[in-house]
PDB file of N, CA and C in Angstrom:
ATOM      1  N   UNK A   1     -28.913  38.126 155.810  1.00  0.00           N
ATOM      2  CA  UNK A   1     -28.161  38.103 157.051  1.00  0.00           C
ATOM      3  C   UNK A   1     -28.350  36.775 157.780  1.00  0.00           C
ATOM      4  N   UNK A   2     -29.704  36.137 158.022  1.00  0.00           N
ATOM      5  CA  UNK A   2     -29.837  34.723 158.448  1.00  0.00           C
ATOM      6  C   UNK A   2     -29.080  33.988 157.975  1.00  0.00           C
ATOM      7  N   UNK A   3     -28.673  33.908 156.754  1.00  0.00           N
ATOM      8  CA  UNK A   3     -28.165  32.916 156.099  1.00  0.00           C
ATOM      9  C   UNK A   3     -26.677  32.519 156.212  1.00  0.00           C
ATOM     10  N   UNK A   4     -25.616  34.095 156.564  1.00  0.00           N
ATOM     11  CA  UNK A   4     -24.460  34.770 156.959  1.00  0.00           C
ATOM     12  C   UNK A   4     -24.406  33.275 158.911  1.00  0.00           C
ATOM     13  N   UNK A   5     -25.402  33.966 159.383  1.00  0.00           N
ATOM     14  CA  UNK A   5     -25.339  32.898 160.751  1.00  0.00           C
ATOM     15  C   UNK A   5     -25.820  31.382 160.617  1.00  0.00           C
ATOM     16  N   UNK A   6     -26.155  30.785 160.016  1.00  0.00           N
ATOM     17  CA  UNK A   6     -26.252  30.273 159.278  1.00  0.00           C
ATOM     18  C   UNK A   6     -25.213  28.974 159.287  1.00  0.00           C
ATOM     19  N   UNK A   7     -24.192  29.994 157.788  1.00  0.00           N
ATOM     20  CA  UNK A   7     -23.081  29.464 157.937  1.00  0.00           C
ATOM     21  C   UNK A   7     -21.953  29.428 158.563  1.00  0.00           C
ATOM     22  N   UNK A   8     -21.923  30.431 159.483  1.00  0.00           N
ATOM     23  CA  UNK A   8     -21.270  30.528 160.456  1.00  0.00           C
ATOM     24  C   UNK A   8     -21.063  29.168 161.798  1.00  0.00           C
ATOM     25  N   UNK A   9     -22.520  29.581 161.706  1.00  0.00           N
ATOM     26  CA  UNK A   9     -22.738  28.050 163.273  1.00  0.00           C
ATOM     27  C   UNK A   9     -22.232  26.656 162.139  1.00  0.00           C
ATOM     28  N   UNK A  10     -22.984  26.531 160.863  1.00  0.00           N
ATOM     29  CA  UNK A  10     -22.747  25.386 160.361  1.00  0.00           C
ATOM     30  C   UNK A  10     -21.208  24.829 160.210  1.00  0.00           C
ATOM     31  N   UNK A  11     -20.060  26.052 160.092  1.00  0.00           N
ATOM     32  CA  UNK A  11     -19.304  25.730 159.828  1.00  0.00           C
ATOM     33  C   UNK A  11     -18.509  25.560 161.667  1.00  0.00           C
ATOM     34  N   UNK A  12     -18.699  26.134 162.093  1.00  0.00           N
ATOM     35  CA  UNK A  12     -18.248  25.754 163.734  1.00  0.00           C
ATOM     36  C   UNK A  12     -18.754  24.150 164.144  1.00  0.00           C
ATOM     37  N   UNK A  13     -19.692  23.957 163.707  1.00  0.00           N
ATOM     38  CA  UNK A  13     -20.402  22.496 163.972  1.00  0.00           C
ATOM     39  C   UNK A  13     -19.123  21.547 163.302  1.00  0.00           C
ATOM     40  N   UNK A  14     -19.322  22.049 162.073  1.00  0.00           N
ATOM     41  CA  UNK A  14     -18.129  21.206 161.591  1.00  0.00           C
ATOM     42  C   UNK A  14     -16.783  20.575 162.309  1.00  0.00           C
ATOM     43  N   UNK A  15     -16.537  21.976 162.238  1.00  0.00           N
ATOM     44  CA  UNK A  15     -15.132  22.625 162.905  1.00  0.00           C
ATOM     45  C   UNK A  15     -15.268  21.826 164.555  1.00  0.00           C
ATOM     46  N   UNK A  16     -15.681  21.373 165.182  1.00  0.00           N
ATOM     47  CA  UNK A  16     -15.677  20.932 166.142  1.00  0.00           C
ATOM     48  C   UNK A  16     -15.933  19.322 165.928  1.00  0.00           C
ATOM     49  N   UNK A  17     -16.856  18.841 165.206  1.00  0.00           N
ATOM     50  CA  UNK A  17     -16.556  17.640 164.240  1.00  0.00           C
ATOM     51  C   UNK A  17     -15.435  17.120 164.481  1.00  0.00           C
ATOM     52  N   UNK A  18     -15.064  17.748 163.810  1.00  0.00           N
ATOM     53  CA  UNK A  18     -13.718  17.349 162.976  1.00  0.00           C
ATOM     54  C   UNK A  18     -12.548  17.401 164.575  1.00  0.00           C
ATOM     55  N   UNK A  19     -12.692  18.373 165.004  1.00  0.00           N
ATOM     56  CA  UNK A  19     -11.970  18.356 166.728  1.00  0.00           C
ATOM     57  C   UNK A  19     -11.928  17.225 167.543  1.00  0.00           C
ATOM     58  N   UNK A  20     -13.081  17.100 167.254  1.00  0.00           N
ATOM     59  CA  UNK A  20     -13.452  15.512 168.542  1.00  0.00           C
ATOM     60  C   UNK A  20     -13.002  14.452 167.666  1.00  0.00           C
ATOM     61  N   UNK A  21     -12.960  14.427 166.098  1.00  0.00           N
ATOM     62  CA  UNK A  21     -12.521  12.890 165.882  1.00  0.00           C
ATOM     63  C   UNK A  21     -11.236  13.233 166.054  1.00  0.00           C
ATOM     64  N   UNK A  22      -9.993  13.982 165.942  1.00  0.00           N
ATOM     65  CA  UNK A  22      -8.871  14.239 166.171  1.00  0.00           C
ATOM     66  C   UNK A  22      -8.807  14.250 167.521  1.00  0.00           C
ATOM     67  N   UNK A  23      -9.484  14.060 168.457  1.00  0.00           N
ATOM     68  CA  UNK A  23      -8.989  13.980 169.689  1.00  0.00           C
ATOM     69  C   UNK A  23      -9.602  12.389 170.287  1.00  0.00           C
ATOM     70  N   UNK A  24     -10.132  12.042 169.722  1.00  0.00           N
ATOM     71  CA  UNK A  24     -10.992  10.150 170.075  1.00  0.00           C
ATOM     72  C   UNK A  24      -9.442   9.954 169.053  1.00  0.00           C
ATOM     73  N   UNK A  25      -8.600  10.228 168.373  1.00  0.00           N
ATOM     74  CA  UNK A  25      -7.563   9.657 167.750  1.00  0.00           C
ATOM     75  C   UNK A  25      -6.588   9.354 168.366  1.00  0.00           C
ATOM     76  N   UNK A  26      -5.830  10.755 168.614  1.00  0.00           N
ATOM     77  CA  UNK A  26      -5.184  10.467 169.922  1.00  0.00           C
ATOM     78  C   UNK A  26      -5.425   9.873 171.226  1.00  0.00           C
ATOM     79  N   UNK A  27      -6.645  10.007 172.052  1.00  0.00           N
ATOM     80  CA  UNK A  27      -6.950   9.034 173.342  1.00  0.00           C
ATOM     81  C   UNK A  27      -6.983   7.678 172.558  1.00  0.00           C
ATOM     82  N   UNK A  28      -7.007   7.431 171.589  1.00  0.00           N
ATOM     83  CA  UNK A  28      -7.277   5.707 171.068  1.00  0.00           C
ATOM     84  C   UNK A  28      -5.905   5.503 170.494  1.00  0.00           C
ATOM     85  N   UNK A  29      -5.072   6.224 170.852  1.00  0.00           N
ATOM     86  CA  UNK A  29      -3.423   5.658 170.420  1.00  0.00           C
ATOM     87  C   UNK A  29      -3.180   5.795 168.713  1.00  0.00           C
ATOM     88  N   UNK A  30      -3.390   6.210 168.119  1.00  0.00           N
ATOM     89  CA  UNK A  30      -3.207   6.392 166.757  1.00  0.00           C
ATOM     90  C   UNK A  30      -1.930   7.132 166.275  1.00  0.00           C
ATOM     91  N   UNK A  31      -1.655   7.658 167.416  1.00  0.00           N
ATOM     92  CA  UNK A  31      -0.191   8.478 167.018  1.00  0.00           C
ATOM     93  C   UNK A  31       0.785   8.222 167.741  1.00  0.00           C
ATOM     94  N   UNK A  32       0.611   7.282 168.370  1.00  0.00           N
ATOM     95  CA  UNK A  32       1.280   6.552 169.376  1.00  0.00           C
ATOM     96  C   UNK A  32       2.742   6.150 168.998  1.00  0.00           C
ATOM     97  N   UNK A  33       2.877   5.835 168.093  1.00  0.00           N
ATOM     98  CA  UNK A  33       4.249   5.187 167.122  1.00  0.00           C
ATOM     99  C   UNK A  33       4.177   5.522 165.908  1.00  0.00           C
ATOM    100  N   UNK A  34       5.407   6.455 165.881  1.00  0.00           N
ATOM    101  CA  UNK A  34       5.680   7.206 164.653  1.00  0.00           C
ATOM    102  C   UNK A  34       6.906   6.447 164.094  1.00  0.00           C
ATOM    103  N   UNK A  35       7.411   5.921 164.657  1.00  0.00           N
ATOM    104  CA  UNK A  35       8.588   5.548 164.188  1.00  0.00           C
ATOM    105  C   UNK A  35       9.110   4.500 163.320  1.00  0.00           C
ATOM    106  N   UNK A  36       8.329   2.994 163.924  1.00  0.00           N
ATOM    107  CA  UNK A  36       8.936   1.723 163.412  1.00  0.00           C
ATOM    108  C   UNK A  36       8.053   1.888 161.753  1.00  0.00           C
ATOM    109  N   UNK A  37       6.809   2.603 161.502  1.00  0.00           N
ATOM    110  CA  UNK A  37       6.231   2.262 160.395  1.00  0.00           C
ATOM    111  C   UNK A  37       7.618   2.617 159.181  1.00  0.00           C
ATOM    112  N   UNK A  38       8.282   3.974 159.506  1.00  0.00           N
ATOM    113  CA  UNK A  38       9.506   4.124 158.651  1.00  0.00           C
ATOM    114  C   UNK A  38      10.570   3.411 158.628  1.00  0.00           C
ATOM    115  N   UNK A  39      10.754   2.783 159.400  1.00  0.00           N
ATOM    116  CA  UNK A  39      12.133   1.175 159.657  1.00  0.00           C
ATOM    117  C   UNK A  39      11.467   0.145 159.181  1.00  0.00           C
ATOM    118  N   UNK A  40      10.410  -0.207 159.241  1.00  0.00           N
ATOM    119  CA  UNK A  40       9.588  -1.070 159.201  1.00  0.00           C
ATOM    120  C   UNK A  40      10.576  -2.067 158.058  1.00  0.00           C
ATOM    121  N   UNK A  41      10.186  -1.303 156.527  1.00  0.00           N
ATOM    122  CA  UNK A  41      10.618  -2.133 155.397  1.00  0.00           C
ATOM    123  C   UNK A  41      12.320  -2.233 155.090  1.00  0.00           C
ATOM    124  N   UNK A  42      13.484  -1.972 156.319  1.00  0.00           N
ATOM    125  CA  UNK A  42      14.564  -2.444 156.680  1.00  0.00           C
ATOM    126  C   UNK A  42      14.722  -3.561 157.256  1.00  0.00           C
ATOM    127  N   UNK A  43      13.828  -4.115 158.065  1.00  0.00           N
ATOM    128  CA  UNK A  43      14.100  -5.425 158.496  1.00  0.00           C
ATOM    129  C   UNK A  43      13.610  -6.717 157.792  1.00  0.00           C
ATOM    130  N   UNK A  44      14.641  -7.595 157.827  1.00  0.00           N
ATOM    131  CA  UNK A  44      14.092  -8.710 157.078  1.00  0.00           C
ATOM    132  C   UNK A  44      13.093  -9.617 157.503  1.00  0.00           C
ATOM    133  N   UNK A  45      12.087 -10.071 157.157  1.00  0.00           N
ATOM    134  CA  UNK A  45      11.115 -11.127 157.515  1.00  0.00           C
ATOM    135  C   UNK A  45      12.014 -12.350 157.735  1.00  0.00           C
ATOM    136  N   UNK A  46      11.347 -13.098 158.948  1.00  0.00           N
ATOM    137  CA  UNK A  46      12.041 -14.769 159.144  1.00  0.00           C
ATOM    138  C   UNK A  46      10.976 -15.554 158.541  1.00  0.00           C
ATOM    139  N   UNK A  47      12.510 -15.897 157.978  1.00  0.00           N
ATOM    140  CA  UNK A  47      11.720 -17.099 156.578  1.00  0.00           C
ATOM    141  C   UNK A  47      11.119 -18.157 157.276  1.00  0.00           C
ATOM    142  N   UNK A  48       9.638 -18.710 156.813  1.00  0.00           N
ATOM    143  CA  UNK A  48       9.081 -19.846 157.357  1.00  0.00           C
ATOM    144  C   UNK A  48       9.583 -21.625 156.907  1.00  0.00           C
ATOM    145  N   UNK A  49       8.980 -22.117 157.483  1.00  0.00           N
ATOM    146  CA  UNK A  49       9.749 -23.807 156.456  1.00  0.00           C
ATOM    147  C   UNK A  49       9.167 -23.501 155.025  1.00  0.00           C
ATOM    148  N   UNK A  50       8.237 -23.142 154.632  1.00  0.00           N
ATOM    149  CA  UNK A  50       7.504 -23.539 153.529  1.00  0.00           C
ATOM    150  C   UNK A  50       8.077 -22.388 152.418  1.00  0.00           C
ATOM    151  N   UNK A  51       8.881 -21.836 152.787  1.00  0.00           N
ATOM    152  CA  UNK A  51      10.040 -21.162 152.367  1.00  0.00           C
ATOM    153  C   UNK A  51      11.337 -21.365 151.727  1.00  0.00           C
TER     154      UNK A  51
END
């Protein structure tokens, strides 16, 4: 039965882990722009001189 609580808390530890880096993600802008990464490879690069 110890072992049952155990893994219980261990896996909540986790489970909250894993919560806070998904939320330091979002407050640090990471999902911020969804968009241009998919347009992205439609626009053409400006050619440099060495070009």
């Amino acid at each position: 039965m110890k072992i049952i609580f155990f893994l219980i808390i261990l896996s909540l530890l986790i489970a909250l882990g894993f919560l806070a880096a998904f939320i330091w993600a979002v407050r640090s802008g990471q999902y911020d722009d969804d968009y241009t990464p998919s347009v992205r490879i439609l626009f053409d690069d400006k050619k440099t001189d060495s070009e």
